[in-house]
N, C-alpha and C. Protein backbone atom coordinates (compact mmCIF):
# COMPACT_ATOMS: atom_id res chain seq x y z
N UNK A 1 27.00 32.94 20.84
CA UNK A 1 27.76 32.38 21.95
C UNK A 1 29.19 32.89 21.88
N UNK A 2 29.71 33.39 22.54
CA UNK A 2 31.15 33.51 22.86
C UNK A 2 32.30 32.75 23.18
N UNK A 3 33.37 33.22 22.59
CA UNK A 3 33.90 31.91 23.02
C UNK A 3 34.45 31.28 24.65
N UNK A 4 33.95 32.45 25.02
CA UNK A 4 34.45 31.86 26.75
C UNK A 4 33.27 31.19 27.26
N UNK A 5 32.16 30.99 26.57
CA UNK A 5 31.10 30.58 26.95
C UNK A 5 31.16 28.81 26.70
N UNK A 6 30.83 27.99 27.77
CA UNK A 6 31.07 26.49 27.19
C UNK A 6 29.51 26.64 26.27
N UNK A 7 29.38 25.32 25.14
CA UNK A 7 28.62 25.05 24.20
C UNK A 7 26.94 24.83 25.41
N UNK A 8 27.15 24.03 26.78
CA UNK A 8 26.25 24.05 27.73
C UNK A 8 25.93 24.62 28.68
N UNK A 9 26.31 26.00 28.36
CA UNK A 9 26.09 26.76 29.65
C UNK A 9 24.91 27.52 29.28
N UNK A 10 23.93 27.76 30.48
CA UNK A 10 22.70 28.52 29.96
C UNK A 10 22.31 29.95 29.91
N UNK A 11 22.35 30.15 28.86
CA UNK A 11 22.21 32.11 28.10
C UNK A 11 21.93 32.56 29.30
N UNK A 12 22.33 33.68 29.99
CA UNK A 12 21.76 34.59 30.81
C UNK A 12 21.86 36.16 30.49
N UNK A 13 20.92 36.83 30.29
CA UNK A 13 20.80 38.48 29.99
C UNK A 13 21.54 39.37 31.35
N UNK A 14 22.11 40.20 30.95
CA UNK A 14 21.81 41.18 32.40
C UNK A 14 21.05 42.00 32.37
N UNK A 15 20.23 42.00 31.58
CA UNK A 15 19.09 42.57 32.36
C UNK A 15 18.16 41.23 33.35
N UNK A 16 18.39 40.51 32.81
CA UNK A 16 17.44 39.14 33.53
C UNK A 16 17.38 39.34 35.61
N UNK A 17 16.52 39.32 35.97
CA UNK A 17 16.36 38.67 37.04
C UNK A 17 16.79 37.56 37.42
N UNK A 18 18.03 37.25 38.30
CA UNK A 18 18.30 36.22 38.35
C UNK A 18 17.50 34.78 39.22
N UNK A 19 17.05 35.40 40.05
CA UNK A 19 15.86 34.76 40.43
C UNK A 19 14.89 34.07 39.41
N UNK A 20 14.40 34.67 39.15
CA UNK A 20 13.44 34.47 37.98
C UNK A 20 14.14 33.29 36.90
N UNK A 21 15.46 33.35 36.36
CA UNK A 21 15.86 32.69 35.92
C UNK A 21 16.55 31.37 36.06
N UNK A 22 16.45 31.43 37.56
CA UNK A 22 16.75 30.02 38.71
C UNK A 22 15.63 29.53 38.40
N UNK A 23 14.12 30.15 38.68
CA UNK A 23 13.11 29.42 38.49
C UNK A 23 12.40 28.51 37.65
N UNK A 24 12.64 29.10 36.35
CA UNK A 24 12.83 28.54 35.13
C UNK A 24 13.75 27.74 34.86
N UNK A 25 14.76 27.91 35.54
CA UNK A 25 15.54 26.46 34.91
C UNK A 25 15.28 25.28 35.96
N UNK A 26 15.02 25.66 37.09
CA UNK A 26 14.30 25.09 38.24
C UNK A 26 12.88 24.19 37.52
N UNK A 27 12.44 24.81 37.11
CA UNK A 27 10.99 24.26 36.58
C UNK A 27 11.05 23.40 35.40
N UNK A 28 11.73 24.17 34.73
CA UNK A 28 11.80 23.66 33.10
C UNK A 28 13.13 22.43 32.80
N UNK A 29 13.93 22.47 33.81
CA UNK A 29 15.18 21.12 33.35
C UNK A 29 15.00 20.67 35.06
N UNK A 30 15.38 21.19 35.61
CA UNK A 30 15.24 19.94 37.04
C UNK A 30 14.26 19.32 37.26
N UNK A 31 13.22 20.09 37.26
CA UNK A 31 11.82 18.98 37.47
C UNK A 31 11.33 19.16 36.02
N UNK A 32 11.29 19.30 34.70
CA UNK A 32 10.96 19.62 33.36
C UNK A 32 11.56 18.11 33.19
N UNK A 33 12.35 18.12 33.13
CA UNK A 33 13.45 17.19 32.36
C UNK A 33 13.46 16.15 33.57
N UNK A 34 12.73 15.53 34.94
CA UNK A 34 12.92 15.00 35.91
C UNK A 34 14.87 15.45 36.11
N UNK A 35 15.46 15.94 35.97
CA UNK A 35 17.03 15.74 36.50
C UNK A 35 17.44 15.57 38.02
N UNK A 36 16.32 15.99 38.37
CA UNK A 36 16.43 15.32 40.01
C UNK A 36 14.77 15.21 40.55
N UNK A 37 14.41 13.81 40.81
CA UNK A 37 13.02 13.68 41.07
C UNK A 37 12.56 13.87 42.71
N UNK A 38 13.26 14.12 43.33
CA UNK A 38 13.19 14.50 44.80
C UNK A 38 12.90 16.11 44.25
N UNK A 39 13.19 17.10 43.58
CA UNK A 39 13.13 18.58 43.37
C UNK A 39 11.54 18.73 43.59
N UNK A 40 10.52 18.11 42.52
CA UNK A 40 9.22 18.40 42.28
C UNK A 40 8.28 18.73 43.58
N UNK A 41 8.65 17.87 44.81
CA UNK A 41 7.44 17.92 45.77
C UNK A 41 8.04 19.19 46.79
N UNK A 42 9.37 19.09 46.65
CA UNK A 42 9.40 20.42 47.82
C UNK A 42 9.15 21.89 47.13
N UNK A 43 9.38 21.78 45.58
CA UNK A 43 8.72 22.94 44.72
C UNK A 43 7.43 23.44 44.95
N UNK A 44 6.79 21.83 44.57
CA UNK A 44 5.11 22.30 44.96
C UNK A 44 5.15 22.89 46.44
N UNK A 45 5.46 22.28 47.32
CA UNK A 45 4.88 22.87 48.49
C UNK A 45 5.63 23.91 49.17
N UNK A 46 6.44 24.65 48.40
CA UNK A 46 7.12 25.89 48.47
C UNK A 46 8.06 25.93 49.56
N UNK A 47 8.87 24.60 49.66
CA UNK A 47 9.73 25.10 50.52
C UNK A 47 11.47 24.76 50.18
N UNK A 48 11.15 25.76 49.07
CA UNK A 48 12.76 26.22 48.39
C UNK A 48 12.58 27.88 48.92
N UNK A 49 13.71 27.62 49.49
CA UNK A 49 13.78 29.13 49.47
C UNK A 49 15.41 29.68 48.53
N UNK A 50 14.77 30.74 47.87
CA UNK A 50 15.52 31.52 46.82
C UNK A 50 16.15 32.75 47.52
N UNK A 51 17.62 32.78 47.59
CA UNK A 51 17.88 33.81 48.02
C UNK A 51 18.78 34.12 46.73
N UNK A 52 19.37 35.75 46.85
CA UNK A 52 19.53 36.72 45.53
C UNK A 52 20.74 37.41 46.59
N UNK A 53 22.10 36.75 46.35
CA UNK A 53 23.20 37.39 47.14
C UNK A 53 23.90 38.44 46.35
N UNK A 54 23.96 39.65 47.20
CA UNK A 54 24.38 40.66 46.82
C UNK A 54 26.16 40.69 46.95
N UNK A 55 26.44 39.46 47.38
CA UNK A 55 28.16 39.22 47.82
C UNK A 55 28.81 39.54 46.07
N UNK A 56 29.91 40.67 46.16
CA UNK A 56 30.89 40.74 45.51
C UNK A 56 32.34 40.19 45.12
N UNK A 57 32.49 39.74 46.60
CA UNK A 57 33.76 38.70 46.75
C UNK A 57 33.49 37.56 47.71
N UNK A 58 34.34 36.87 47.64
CA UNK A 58 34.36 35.17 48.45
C UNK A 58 34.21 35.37 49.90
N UNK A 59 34.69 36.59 50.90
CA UNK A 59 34.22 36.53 52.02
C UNK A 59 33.08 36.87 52.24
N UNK A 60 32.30 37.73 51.53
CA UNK A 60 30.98 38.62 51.70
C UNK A 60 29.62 37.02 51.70
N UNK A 61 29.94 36.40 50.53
CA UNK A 61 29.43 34.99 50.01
C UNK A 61 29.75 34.08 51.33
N UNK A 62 31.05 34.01 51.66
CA UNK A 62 31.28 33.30 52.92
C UNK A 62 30.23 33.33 54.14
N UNK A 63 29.86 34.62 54.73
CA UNK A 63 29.72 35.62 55.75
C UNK A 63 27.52 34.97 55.47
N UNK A 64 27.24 34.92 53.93
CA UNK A 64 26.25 34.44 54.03
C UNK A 64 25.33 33.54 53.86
N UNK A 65 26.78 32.71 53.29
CA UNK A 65 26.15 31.56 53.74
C UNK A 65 25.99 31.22 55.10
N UNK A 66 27.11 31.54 55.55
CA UNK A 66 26.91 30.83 57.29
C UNK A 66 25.54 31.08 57.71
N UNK A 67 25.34 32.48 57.24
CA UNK A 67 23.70 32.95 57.98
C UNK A 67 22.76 31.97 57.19
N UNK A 68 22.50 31.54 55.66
CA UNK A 68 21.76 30.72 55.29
C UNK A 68 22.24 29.35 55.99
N UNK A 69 23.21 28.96 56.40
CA UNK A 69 22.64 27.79 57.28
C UNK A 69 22.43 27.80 58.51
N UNK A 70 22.44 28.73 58.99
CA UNK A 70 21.96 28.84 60.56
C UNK A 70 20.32 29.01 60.22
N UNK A 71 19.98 29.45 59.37
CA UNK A 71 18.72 29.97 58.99
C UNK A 71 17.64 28.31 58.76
N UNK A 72 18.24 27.55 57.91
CA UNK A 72 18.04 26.36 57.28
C UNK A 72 17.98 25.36 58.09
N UNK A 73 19.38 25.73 59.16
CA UNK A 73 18.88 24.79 60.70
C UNK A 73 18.26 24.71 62.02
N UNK A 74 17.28 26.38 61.63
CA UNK A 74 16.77 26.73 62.90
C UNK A 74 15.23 27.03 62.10
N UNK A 75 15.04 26.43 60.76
CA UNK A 75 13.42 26.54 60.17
C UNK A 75 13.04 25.37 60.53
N UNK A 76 11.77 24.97 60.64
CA UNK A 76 11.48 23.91 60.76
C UNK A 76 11.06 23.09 58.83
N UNK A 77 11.58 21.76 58.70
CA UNK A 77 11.44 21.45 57.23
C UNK A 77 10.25 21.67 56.54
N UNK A 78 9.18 21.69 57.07
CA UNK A 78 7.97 22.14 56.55
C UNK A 78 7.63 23.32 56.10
N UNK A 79 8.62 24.49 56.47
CA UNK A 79 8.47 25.63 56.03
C UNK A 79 9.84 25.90 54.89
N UNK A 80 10.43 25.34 55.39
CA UNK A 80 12.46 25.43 54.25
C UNK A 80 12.70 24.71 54.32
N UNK A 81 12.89 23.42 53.23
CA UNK A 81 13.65 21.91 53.45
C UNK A 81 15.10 22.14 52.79
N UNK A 82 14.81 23.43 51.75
CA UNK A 82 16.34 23.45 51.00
C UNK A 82 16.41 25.25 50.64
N UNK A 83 17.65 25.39 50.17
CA UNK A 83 18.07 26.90 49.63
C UNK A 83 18.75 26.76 48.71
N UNK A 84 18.47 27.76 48.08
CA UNK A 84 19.27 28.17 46.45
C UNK A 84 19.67 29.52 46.97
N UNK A 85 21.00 29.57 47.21
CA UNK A 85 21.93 30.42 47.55
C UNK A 85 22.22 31.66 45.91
N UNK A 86 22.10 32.44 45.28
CA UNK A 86 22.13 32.57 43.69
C UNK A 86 23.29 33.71 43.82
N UNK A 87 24.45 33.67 43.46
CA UNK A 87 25.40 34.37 43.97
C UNK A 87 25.79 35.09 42.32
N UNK A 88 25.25 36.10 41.32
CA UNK A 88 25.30 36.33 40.33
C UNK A 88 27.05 37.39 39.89
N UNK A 89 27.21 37.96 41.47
CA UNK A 89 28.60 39.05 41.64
C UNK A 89 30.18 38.20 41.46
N UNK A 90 29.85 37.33 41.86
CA UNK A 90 31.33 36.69 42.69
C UNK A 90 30.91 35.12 42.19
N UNK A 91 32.60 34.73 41.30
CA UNK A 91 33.01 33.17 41.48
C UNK A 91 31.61 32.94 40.19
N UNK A 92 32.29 34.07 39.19
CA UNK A 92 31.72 33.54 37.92
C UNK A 92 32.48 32.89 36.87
N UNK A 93 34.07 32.62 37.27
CA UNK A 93 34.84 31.69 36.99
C UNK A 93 34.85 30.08 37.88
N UNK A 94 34.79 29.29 36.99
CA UNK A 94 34.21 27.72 37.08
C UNK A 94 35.19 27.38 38.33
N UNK A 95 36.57 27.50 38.08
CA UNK A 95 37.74 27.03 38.62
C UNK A 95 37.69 27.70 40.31
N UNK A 96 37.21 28.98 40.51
CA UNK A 96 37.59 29.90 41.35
C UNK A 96 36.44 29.19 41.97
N UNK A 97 35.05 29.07 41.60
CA UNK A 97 34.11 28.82 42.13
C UNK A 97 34.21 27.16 42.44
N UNK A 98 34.82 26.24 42.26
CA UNK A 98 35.23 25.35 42.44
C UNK A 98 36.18 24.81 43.58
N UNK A 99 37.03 25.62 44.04
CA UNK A 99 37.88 26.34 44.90
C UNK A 99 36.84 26.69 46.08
N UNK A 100 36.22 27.21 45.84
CA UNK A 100 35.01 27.91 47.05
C UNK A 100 35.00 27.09 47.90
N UNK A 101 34.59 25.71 46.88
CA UNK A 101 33.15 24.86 47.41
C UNK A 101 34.19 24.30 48.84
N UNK A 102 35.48 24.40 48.61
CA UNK A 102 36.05 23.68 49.62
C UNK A 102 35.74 24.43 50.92
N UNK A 103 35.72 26.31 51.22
CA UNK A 103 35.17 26.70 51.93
C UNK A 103 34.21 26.75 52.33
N UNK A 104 33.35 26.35 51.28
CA UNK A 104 31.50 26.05 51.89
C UNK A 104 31.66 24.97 52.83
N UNK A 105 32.64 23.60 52.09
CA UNK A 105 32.34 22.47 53.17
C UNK A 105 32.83 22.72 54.66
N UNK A 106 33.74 22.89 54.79
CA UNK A 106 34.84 23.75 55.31
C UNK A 106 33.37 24.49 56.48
N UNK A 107 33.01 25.61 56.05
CA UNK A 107 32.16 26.41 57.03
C UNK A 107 31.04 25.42 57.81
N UNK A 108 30.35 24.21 56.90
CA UNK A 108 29.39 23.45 57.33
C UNK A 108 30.12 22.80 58.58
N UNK A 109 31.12 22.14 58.32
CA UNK A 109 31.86 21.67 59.66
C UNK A 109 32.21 22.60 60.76
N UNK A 110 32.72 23.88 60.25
CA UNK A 110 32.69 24.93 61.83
C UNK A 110 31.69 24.95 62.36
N UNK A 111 30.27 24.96 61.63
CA UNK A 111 29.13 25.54 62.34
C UNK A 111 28.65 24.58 62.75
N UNK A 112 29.09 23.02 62.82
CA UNK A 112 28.52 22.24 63.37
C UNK A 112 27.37 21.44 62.70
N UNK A 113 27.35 21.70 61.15
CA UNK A 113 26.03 21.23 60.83
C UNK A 113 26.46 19.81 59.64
N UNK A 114 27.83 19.11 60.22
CA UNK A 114 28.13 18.06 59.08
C UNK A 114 27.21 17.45 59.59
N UNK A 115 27.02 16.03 58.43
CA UNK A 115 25.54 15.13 58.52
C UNK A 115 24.80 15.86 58.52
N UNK A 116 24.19 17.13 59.08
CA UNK A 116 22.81 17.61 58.86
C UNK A 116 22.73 18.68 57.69
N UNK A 117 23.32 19.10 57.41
CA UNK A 117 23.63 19.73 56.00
C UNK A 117 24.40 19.93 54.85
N UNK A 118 24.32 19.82 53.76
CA UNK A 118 25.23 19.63 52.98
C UNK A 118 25.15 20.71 51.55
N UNK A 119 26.36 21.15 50.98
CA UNK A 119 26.19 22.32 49.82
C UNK A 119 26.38 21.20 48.81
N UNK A 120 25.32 21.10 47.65
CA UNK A 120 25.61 20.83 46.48
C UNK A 120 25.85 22.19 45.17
N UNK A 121 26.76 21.88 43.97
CA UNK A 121 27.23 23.03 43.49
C UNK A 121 26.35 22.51 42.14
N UNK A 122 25.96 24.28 41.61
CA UNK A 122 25.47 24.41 40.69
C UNK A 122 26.58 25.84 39.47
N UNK A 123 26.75 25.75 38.57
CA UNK A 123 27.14 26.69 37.88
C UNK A 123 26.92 26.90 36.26
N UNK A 124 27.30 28.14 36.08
CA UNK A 124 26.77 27.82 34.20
C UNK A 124 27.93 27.18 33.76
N UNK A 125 29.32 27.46 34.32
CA UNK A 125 30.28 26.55 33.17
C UNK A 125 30.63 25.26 34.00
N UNK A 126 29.50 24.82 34.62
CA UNK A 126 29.93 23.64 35.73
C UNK A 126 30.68 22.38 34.62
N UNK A 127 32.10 21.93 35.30
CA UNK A 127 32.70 20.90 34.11
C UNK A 127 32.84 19.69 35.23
N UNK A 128 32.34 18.69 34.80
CA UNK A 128 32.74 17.22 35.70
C UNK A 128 34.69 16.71 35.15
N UNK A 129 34.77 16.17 36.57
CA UNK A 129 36.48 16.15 36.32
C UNK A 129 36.32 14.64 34.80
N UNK A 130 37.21 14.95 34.01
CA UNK A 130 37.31 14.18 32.79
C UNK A 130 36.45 14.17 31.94
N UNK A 131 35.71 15.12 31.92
CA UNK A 131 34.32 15.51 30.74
C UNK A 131 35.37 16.58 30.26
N UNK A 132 35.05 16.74 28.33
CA UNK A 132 34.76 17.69 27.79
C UNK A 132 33.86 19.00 27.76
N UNK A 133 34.51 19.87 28.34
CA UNK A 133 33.62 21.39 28.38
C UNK A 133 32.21 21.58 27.43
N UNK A 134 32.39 21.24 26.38
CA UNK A 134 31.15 20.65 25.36
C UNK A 134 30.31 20.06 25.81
N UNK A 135 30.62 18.66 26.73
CA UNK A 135 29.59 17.58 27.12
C UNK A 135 28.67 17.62 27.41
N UNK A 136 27.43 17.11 26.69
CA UNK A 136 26.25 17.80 27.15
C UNK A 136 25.81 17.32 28.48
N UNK A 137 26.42 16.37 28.92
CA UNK A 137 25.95 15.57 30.74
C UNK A 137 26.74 16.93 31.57
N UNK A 138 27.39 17.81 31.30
CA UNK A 138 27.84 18.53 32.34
C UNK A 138 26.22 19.90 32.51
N UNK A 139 25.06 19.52 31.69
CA UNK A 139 23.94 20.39 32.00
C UNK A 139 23.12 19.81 33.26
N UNK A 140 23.65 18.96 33.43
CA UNK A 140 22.70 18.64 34.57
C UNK A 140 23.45 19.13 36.28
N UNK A 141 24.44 19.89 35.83
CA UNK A 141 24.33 20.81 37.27
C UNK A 141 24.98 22.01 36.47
N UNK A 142 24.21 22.68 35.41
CA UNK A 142 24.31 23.95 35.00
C UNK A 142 23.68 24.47 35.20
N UNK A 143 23.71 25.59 35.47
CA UNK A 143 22.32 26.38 36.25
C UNK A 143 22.98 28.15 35.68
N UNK A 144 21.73 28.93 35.84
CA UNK A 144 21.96 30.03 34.84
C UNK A 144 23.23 30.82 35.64
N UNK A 145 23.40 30.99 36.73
CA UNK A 145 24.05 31.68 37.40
C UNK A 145 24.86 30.70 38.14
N UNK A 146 25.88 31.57 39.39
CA UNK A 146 26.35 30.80 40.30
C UNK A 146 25.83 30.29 41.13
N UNK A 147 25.34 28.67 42.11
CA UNK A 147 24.68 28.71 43.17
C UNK A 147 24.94 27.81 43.93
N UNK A 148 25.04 27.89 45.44
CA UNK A 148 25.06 27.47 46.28
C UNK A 148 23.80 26.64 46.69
N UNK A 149 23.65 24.83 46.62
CA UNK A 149 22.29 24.75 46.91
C UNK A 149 22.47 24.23 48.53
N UNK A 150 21.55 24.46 49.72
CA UNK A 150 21.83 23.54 50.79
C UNK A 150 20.43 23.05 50.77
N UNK A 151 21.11 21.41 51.28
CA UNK A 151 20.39 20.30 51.28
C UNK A 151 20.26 19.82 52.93
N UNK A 152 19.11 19.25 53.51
CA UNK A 152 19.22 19.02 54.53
C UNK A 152 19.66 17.25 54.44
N UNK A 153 20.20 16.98 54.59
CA UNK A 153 20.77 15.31 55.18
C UNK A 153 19.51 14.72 55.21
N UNK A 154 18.96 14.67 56.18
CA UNK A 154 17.68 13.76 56.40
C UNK A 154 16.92 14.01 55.07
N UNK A 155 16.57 15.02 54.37
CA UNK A 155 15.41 15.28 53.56
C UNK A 155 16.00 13.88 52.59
N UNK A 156 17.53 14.09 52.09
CA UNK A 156 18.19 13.73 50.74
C UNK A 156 18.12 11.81 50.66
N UNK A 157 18.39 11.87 52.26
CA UNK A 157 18.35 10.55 53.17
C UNK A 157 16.53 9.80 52.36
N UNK A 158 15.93 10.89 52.92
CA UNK A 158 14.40 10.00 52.82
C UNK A 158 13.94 9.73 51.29
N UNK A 159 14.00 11.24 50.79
CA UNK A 159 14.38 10.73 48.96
C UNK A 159 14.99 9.85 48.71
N UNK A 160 16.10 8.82 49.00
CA UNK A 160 17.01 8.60 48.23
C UNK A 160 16.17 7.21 48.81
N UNK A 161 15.82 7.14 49.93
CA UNK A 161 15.31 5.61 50.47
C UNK A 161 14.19 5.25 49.64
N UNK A 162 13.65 6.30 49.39
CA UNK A 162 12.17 6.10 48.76
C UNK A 162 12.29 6.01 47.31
N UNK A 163 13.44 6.09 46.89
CA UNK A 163 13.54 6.02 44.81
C UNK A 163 13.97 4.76 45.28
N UNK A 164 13.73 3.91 43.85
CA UNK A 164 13.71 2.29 44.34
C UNK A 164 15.15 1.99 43.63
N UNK A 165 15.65 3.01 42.50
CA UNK A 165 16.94 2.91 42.46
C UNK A 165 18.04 3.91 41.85
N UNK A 166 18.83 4.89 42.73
CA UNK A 166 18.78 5.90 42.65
C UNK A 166 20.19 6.11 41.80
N UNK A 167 20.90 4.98 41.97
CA UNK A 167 22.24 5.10 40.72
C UNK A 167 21.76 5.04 39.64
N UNK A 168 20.20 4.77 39.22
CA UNK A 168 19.94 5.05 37.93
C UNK A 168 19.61 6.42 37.11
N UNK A 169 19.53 7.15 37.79
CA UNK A 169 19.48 9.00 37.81
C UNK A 169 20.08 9.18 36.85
N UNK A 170 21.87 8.80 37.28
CA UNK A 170 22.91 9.76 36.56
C UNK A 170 22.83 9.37 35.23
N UNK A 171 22.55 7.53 34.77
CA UNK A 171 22.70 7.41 33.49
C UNK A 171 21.01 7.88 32.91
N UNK A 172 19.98 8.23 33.82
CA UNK A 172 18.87 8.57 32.90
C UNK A 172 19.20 9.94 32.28
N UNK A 173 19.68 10.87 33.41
CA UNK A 173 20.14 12.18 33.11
C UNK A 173 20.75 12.29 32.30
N UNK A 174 21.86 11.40 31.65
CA UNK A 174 22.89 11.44 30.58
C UNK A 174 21.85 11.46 29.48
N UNK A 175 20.98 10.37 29.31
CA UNK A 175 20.24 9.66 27.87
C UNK A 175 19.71 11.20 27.83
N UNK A 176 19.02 11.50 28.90
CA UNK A 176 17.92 13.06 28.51
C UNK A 176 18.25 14.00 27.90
N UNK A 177 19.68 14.06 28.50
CA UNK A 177 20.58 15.29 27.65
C UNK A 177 21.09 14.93 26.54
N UNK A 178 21.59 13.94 26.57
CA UNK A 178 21.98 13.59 25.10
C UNK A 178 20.70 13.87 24.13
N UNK A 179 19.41 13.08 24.47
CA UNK A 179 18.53 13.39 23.71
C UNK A 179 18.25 14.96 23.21
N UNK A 180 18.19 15.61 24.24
CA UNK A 180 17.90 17.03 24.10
C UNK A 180 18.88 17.73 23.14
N UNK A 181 19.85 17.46 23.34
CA UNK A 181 21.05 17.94 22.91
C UNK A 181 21.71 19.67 23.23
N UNK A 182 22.72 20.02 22.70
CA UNK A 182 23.34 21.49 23.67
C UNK A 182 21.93 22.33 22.99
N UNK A 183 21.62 22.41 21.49
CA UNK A 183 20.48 23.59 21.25
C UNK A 183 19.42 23.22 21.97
N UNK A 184 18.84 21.69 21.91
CA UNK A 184 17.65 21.66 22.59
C UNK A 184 17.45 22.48 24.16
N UNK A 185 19.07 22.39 24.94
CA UNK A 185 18.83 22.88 26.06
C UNK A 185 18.83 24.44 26.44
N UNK A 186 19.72 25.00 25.35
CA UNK A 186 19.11 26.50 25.15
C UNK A 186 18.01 26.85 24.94
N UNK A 187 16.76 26.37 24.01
CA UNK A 187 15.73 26.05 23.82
C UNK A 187 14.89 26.70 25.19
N UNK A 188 15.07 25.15 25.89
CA UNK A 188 14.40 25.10 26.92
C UNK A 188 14.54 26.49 28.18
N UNK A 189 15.71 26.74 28.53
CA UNK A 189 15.91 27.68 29.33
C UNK A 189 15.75 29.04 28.84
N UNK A 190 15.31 29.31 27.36
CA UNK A 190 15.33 30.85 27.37
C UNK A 190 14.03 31.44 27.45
N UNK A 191 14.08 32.87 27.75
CA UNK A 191 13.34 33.44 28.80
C UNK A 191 11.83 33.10 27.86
């Protein structure tokens, strides 16, 4: 590990496919580890769609997301309920990519799609404000690469009605990771 690397961020090769390595951590800690129990059924029925952005800088990334949500709001949910945006070039600093997210929200409101869509952020050095960079609760939105996820409103809406109690997530997610601990979660995510 390096030292610019936080203790929870998850190994990624370059030679790796980054795709491939969304999937796996997709499989193996989000729905592996339940870290979000709404993930499992739109997995099974394949309607995540994985995109692999070739954006180098913040406008190029800008330029496609807009197209992934025009895309996201003109599928019908049965075929795309959500996207994993995987942006591996650009905003591989935590802070910079943090900064973004204000333009992601930012673009959802130009295009007209507040309430009906929303970006949740995923990153490898993702840090929650007043956590230690160490902390192992900051793995539960670490993800191997950079990513943009969009969520449709209604989908998150009907999940959230249907868990019988959904503020209990964050502290199950804590116990899991704690249990697991930072090696256990290298463990889990490598190739």
């Amino acid at each position: 590990m390096t030292e610019s690397q936080p203790a929870g961020a998850a190994p990624a090769t370059d030679a790796e496919d980054p795709i491939a390595a969304t999937r796996r951590w997709l499989e193996r800690a989000v729905i592996g580890l339940n870290l979000c129990p709404f993930a499992k059924a739109v997995y099974a029925k394949q309607q995540v769609r994985f995109v692999l952005s070739d954006a180098h800088d913040e406008e190029a990334l800008l330029v496609q997301l807009g197209e992934e949500l025009a895309r996201l709001q003109a599928t019908d949910p049965d075929e795309i309920d959500t996207t994993l945006i995987v942006h591996p070039h650009v905003l591989g600093d935590f802070l910079d990519y943090n900064d973004f997210l204000d333009l992601a929200d930012a673009a959802v409101e130009e295009l007209g799609y507040e309430g009906e869509i929303q970006v949740a952020s995923f990153h490898p050095d993702y840090q929650f404000a007043g956590s230690d960079i160490d902390d192992v609760g900051n793995c539960s939105n670490r993800s191997p690469y950079p990513m943009l996820h969009l969520l449709r409103e209604a989908s998150v809406e009907r999940a959230v009605a249907a868990f019988p109690d959904p503020e209990v997530i964050v502290e199950r997610n804590l116990e899991t990771l704690e249990k697991l601990g930072i090696e256990g979660w290298h463990k889990l995510l490598a190739p």
